[in-house]
C-alpha atoms as a PDB file:
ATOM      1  CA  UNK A   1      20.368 186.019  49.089  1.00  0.00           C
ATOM      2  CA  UNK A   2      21.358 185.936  52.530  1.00  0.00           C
ATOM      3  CA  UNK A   3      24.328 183.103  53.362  1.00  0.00           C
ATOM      4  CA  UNK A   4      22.016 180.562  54.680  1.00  0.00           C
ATOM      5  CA  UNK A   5      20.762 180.145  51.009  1.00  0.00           C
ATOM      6  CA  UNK A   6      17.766 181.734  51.521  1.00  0.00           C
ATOM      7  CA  UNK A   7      16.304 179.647  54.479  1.00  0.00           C
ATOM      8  CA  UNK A   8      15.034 181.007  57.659  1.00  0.00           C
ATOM      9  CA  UNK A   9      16.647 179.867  61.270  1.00  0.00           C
ATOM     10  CA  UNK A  10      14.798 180.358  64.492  1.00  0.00           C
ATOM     11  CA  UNK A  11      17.590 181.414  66.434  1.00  0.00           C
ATOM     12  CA  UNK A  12      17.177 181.439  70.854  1.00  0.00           C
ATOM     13  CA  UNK A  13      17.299 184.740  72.907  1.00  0.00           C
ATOM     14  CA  UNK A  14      18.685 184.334  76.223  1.00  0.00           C
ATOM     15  CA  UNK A  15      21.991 182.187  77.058  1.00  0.00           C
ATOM     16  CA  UNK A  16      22.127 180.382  74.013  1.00  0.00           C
ATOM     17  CA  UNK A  17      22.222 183.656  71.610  1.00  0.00           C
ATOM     18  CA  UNK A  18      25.537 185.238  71.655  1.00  0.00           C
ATOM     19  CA  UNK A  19      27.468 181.352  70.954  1.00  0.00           C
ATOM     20  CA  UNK A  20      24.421 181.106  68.095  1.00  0.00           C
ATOM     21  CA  UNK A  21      25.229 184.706  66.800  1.00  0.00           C
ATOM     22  CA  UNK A  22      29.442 183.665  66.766  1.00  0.00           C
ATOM     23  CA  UNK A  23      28.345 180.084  64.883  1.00  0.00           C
ATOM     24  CA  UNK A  24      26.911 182.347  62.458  1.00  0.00           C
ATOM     25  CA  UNK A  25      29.191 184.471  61.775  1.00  0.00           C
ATOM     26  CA  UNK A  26      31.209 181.643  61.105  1.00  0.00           C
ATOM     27  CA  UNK A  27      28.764 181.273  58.566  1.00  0.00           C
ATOM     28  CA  UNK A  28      29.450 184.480  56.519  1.00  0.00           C
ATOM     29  CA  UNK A  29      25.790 185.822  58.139  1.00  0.00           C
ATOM     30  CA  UNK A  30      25.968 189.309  58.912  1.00  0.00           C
ATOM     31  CA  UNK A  31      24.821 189.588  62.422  1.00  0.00           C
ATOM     32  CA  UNK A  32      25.217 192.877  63.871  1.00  0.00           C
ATOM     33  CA  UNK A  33      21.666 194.062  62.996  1.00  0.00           C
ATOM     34  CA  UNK A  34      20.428 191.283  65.423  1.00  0.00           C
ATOM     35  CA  UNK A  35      22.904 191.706  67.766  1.00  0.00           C
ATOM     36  CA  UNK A  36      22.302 195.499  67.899  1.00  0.00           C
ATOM     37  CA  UNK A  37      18.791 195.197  68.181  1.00  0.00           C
ATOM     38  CA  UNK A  38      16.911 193.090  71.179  1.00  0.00           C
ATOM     39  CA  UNK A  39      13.256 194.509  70.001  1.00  0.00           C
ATOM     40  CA  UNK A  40      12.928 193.516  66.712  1.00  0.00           C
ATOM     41  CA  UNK A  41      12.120 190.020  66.538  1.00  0.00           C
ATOM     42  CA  UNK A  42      12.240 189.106  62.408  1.00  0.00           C
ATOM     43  CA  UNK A  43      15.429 190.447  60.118  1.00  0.00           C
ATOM     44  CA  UNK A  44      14.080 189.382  56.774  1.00  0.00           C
ATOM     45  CA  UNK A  45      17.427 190.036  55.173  1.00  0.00           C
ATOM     46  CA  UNK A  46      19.745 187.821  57.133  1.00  0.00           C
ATOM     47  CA  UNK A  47      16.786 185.125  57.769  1.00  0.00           C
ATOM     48  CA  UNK A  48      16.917 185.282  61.006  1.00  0.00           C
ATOM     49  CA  UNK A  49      13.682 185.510  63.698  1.00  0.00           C
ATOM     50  CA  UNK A  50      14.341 185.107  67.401  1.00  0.00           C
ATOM     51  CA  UNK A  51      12.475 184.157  70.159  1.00  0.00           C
ATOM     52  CA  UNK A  52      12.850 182.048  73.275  1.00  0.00           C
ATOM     53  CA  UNK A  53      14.541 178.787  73.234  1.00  0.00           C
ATOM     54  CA  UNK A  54      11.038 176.794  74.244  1.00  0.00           C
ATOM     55  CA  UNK A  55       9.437 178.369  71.137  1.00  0.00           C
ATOM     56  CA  UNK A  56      12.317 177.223  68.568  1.00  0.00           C
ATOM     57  CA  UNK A  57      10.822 173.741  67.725  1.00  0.00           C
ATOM     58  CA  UNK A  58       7.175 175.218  67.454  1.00  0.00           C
ATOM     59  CA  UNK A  59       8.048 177.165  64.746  1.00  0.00           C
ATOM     60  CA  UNK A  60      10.315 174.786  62.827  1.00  0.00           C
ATOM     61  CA  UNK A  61       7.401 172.237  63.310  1.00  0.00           C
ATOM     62  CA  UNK A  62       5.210 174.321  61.308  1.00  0.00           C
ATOM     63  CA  UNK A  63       7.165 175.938  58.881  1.00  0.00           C
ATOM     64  CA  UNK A  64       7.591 179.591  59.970  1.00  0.00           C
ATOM     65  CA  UNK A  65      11.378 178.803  59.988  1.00  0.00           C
ATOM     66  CA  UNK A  66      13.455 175.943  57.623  1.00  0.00           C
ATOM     67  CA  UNK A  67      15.842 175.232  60.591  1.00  0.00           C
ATOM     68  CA  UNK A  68      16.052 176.099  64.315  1.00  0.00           C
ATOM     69  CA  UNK A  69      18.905 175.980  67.207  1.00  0.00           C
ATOM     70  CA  UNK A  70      17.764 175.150  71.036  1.00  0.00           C
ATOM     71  CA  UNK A  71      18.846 173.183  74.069  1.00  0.00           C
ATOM     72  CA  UNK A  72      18.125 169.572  73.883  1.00  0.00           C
ATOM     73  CA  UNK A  73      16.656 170.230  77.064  1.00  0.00           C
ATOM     74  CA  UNK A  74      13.799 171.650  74.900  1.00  0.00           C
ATOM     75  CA  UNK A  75      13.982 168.905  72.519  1.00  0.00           C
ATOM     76  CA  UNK A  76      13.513 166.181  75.042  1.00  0.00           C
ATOM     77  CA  UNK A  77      10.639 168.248  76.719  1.00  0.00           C
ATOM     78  CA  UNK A  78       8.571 168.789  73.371  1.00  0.00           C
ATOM     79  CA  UNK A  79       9.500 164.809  72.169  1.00  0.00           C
ATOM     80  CA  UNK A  80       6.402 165.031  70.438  1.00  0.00           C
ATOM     81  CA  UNK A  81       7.232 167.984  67.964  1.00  0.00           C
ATOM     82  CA  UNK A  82       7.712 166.542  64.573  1.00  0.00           C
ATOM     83  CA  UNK A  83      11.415 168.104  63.673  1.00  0.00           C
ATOM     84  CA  UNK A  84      14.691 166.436  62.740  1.00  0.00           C
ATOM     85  CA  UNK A  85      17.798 166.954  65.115  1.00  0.00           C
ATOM     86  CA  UNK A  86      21.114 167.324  62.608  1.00  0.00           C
ATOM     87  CA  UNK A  87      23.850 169.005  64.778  1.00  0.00           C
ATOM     88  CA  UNK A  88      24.926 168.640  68.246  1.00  0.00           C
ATOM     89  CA  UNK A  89      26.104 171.811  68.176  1.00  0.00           C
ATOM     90  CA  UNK A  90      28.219 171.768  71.616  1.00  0.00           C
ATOM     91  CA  UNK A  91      28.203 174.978  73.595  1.00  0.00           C
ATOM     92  CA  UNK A  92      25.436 175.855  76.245  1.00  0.00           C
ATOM     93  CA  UNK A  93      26.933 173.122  77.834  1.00  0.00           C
ATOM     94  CA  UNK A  94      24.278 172.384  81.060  1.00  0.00           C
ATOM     95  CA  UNK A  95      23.010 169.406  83.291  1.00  0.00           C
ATOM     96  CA  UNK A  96      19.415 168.345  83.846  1.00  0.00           C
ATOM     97  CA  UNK A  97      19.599 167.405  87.448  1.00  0.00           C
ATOM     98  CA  UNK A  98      17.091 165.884  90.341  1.00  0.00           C
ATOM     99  CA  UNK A  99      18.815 167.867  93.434  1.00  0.00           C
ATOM    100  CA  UNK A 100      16.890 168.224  97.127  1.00  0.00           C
ATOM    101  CA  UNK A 101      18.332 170.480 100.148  1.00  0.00           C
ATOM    102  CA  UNK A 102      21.557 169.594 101.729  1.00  0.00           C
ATOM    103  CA  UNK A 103      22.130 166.498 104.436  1.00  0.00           C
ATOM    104  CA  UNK A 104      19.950 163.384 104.575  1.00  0.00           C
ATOM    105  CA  UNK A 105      18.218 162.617 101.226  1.00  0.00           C
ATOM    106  CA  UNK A 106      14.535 163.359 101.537  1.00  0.00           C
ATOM    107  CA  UNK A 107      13.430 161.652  98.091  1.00  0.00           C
ATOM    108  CA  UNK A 108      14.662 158.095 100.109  1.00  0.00           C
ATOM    109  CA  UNK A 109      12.609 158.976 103.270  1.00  0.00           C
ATOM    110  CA  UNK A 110       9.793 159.907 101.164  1.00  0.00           C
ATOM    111  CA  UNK A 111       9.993 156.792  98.954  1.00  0.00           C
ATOM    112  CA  UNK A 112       9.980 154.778 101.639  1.00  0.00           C
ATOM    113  CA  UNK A 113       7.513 156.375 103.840  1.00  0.00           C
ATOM    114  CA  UNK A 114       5.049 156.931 101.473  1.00  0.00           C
ATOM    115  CA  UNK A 115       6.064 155.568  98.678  1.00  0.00           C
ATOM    116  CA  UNK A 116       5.876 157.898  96.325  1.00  0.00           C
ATOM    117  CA  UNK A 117       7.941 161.485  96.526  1.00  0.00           C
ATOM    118  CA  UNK A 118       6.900 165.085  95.145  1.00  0.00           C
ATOM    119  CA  UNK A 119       9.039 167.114  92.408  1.00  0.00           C
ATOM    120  CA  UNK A 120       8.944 170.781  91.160  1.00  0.00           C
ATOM    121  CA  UNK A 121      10.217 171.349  87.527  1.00  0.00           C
ATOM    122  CA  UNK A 122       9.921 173.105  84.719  1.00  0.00           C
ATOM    123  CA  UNK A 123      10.353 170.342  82.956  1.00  0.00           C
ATOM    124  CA  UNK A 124       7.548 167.877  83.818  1.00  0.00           C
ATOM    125  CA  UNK A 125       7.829 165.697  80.941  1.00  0.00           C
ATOM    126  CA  UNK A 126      11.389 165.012  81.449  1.00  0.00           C
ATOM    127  CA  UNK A 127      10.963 164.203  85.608  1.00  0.00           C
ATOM    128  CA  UNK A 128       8.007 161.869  84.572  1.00  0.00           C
ATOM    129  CA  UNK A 129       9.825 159.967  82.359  1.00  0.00           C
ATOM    130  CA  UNK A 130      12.956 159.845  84.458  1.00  0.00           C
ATOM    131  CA  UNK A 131      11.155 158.727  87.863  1.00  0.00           C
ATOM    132  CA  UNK A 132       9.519 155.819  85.253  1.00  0.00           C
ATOM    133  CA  UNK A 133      12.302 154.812  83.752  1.00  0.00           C
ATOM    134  CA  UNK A 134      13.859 154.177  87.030  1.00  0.00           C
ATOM    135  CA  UNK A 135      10.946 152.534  88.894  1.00  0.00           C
ATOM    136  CA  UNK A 136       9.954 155.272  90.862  1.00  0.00           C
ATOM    137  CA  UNK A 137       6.383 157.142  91.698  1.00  0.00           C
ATOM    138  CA  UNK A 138       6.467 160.687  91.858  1.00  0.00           C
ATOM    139  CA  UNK A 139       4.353 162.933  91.777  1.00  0.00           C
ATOM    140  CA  UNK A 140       5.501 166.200  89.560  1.00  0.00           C
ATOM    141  CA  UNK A 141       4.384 169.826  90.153  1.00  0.00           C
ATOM    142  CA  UNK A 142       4.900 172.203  87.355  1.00  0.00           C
ATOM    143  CA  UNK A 143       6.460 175.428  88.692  1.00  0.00           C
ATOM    144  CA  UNK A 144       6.760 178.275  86.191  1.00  0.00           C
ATOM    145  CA  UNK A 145       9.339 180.342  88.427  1.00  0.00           C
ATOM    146  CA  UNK A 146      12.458 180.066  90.640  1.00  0.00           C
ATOM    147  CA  UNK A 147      11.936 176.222  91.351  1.00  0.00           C
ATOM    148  CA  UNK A 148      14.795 176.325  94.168  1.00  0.00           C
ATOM    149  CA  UNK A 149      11.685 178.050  96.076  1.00  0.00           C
ATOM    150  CA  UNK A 150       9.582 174.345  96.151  1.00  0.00           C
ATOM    151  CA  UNK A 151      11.910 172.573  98.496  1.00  0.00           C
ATOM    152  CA  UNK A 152      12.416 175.249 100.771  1.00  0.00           C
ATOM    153  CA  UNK A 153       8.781 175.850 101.870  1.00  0.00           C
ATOM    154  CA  UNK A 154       8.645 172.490 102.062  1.00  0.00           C
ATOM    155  CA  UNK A 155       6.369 172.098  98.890  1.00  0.00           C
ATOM    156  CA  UNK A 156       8.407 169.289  97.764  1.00  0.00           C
ATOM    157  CA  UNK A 157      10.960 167.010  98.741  1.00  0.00           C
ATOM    158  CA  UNK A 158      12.673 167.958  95.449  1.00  0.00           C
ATOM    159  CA  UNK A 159      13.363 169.171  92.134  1.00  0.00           C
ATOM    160  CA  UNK A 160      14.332 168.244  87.978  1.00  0.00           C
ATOM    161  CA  UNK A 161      16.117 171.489  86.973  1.00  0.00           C
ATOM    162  CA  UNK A 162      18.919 172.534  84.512  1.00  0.00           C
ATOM    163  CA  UNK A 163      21.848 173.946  85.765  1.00  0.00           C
ATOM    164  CA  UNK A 164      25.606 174.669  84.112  1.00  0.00           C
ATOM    165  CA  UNK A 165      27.490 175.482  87.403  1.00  0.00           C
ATOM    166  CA  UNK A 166      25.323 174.459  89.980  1.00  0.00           C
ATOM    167  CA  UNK A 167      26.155 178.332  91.819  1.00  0.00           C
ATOM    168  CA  UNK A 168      22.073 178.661  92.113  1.00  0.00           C
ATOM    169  CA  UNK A 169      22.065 175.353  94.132  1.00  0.00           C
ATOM    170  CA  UNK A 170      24.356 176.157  96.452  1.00  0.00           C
ATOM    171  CA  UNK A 171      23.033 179.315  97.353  1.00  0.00           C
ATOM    172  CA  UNK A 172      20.123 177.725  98.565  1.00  0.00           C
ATOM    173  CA  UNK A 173      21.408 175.131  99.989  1.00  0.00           C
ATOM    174  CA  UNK A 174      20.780 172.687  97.500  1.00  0.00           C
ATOM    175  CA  UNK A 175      22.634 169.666  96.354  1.00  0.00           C
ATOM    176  CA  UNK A 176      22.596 167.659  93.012  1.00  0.00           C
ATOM    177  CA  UNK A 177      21.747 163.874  93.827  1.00  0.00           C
ATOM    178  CA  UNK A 178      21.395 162.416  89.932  1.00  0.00           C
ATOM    179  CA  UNK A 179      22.183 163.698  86.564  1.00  0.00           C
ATOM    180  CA  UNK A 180      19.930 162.994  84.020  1.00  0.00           C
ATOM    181  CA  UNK A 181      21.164 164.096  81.049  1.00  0.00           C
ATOM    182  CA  UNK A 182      23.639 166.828  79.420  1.00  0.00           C
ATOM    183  CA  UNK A 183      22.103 169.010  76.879  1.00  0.00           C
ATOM    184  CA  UNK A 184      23.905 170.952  74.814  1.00  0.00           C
ATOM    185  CA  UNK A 185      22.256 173.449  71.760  1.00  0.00           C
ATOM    186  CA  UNK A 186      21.092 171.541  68.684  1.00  0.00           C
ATOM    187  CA  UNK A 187      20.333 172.165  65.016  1.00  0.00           C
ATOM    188  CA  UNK A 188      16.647 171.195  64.688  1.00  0.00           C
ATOM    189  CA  UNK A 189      15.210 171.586  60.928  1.00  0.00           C
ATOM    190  CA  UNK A 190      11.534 171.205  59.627  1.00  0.00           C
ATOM    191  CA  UNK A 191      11.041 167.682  58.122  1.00  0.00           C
ATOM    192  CA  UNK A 192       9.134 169.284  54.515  1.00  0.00           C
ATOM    193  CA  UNK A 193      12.435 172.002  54.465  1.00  0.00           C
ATOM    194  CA  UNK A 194      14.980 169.387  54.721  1.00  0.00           C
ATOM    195  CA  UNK A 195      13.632 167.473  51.682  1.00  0.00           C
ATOM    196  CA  UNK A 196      13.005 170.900  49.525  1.00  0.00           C
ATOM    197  CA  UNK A 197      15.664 172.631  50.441  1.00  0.00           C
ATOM    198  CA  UNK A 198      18.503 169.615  51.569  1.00  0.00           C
ATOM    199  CA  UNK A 199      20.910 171.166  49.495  1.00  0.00           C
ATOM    200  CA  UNK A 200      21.073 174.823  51.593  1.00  0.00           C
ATOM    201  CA  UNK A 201      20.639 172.750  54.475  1.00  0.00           C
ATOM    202  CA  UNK A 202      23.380 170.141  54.026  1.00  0.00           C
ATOM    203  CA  UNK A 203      25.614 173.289  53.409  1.00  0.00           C
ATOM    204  CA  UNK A 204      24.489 175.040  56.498  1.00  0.00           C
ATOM    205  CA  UNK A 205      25.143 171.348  58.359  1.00  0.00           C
ATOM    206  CA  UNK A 206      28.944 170.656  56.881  1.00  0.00           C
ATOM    207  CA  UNK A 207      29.789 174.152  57.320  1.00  0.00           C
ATOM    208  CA  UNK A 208      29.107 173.766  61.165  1.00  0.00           C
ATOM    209  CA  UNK A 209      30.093 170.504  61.380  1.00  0.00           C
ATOM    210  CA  UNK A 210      33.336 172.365  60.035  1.00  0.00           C
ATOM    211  CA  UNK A 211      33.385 174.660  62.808  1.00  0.00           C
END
């Protein structure tokens, strides 16, 4: 049996994997087959699967893994997945941000123009429930690509993105105006796992709690 105790963990490619792969090692997980390896997707004998952070809590949802790590970016995004949140896990450190190009603020002149101003994210859900919770219309366009682009071709007056050191911005000549939140990865587990199998999971939870 692996050192998880025989659970699965959806684990995130991209930013979030080599902190993920160090946290488990911490673990007593043997990583280096995963770490070696950027094809294969499943390694049965650790209990490890990885795919891209969005997919995490899709696959915890239903079952396919016990317990999952992602950016609470993600979390907040898919609100509706049915998953419990256990560790704020505190690296991937990054800001979800409304930012528009450099100088006057266009999202005022919009607003007060027309009343209602136009944002490119990847994150709709997120922007729509910001602009609401702060009493203003927008209207959100989903962007699947660079979303710097929107503002610039005039598209948009601005933008919801994530960013951890705002370089990206400034090379476009964009500026942050809000912060919306700070997420940070998280230890997400399937609610049917974490009543059949709290015991491995509790362990997995104090031991990174532990550091």
């Amino acid at each position: 049996m692996s050192a998880l105790g025989g659970l699965r963990i959806a684990v995130p490619r991209g930013a979030l994997f080599g902190p993920t792969m160090d946290a488990l090692d911490r673990l007593g997980v043997d990583t280096a087959e995963v770490r070696g390896n950027d094809r294969k997707l499943l390694f049965e004998e650790s209990g490890i699967v990885t795919m891209r952070p969005s997919d995490v809590p899709t696959y915890v949802e239903a079952g396919a893994a016990d317990i999952g790590i992602t950016g609470k970016d993600v979390l907040m995004e898919q609100a509706e997945r049915e998953v419990y949140e256990l560790v704020d896990l505190g690296y991937g450190e990054c800001r979800m941000i409304l930012a528009t190009v450099d100088g006057p603020d266009p999202t005022e002149e919009a607003l007060r123009r027309l009343g209602v101003v136009r944002v490119a994210t990847k994150y709709p859900k997120i922007a729509r429930d910001f602009f609401e919770r702060t009493g203003r219309q927008a209207e959100i366009v989903e962007v699947k690509g660079s979303v710097e682009l929107a503002p610039l071709t005039g598209l948009v007056e601005a933008i919801v993105d994530l960013t951890a050191t705002g370089t990206t911005l400034r090379e476009n000549g964009l500026v942050e105006r809000e912060m919306i939140a700070v997420a940070t990865a998280r230890l997400i587990a399937n609610p049917v796992s974490h009543k059949l199998k709290a015991r491995e999971i509790d362990a997995v939870v104090e031991r990174l709690r532990a550091g």
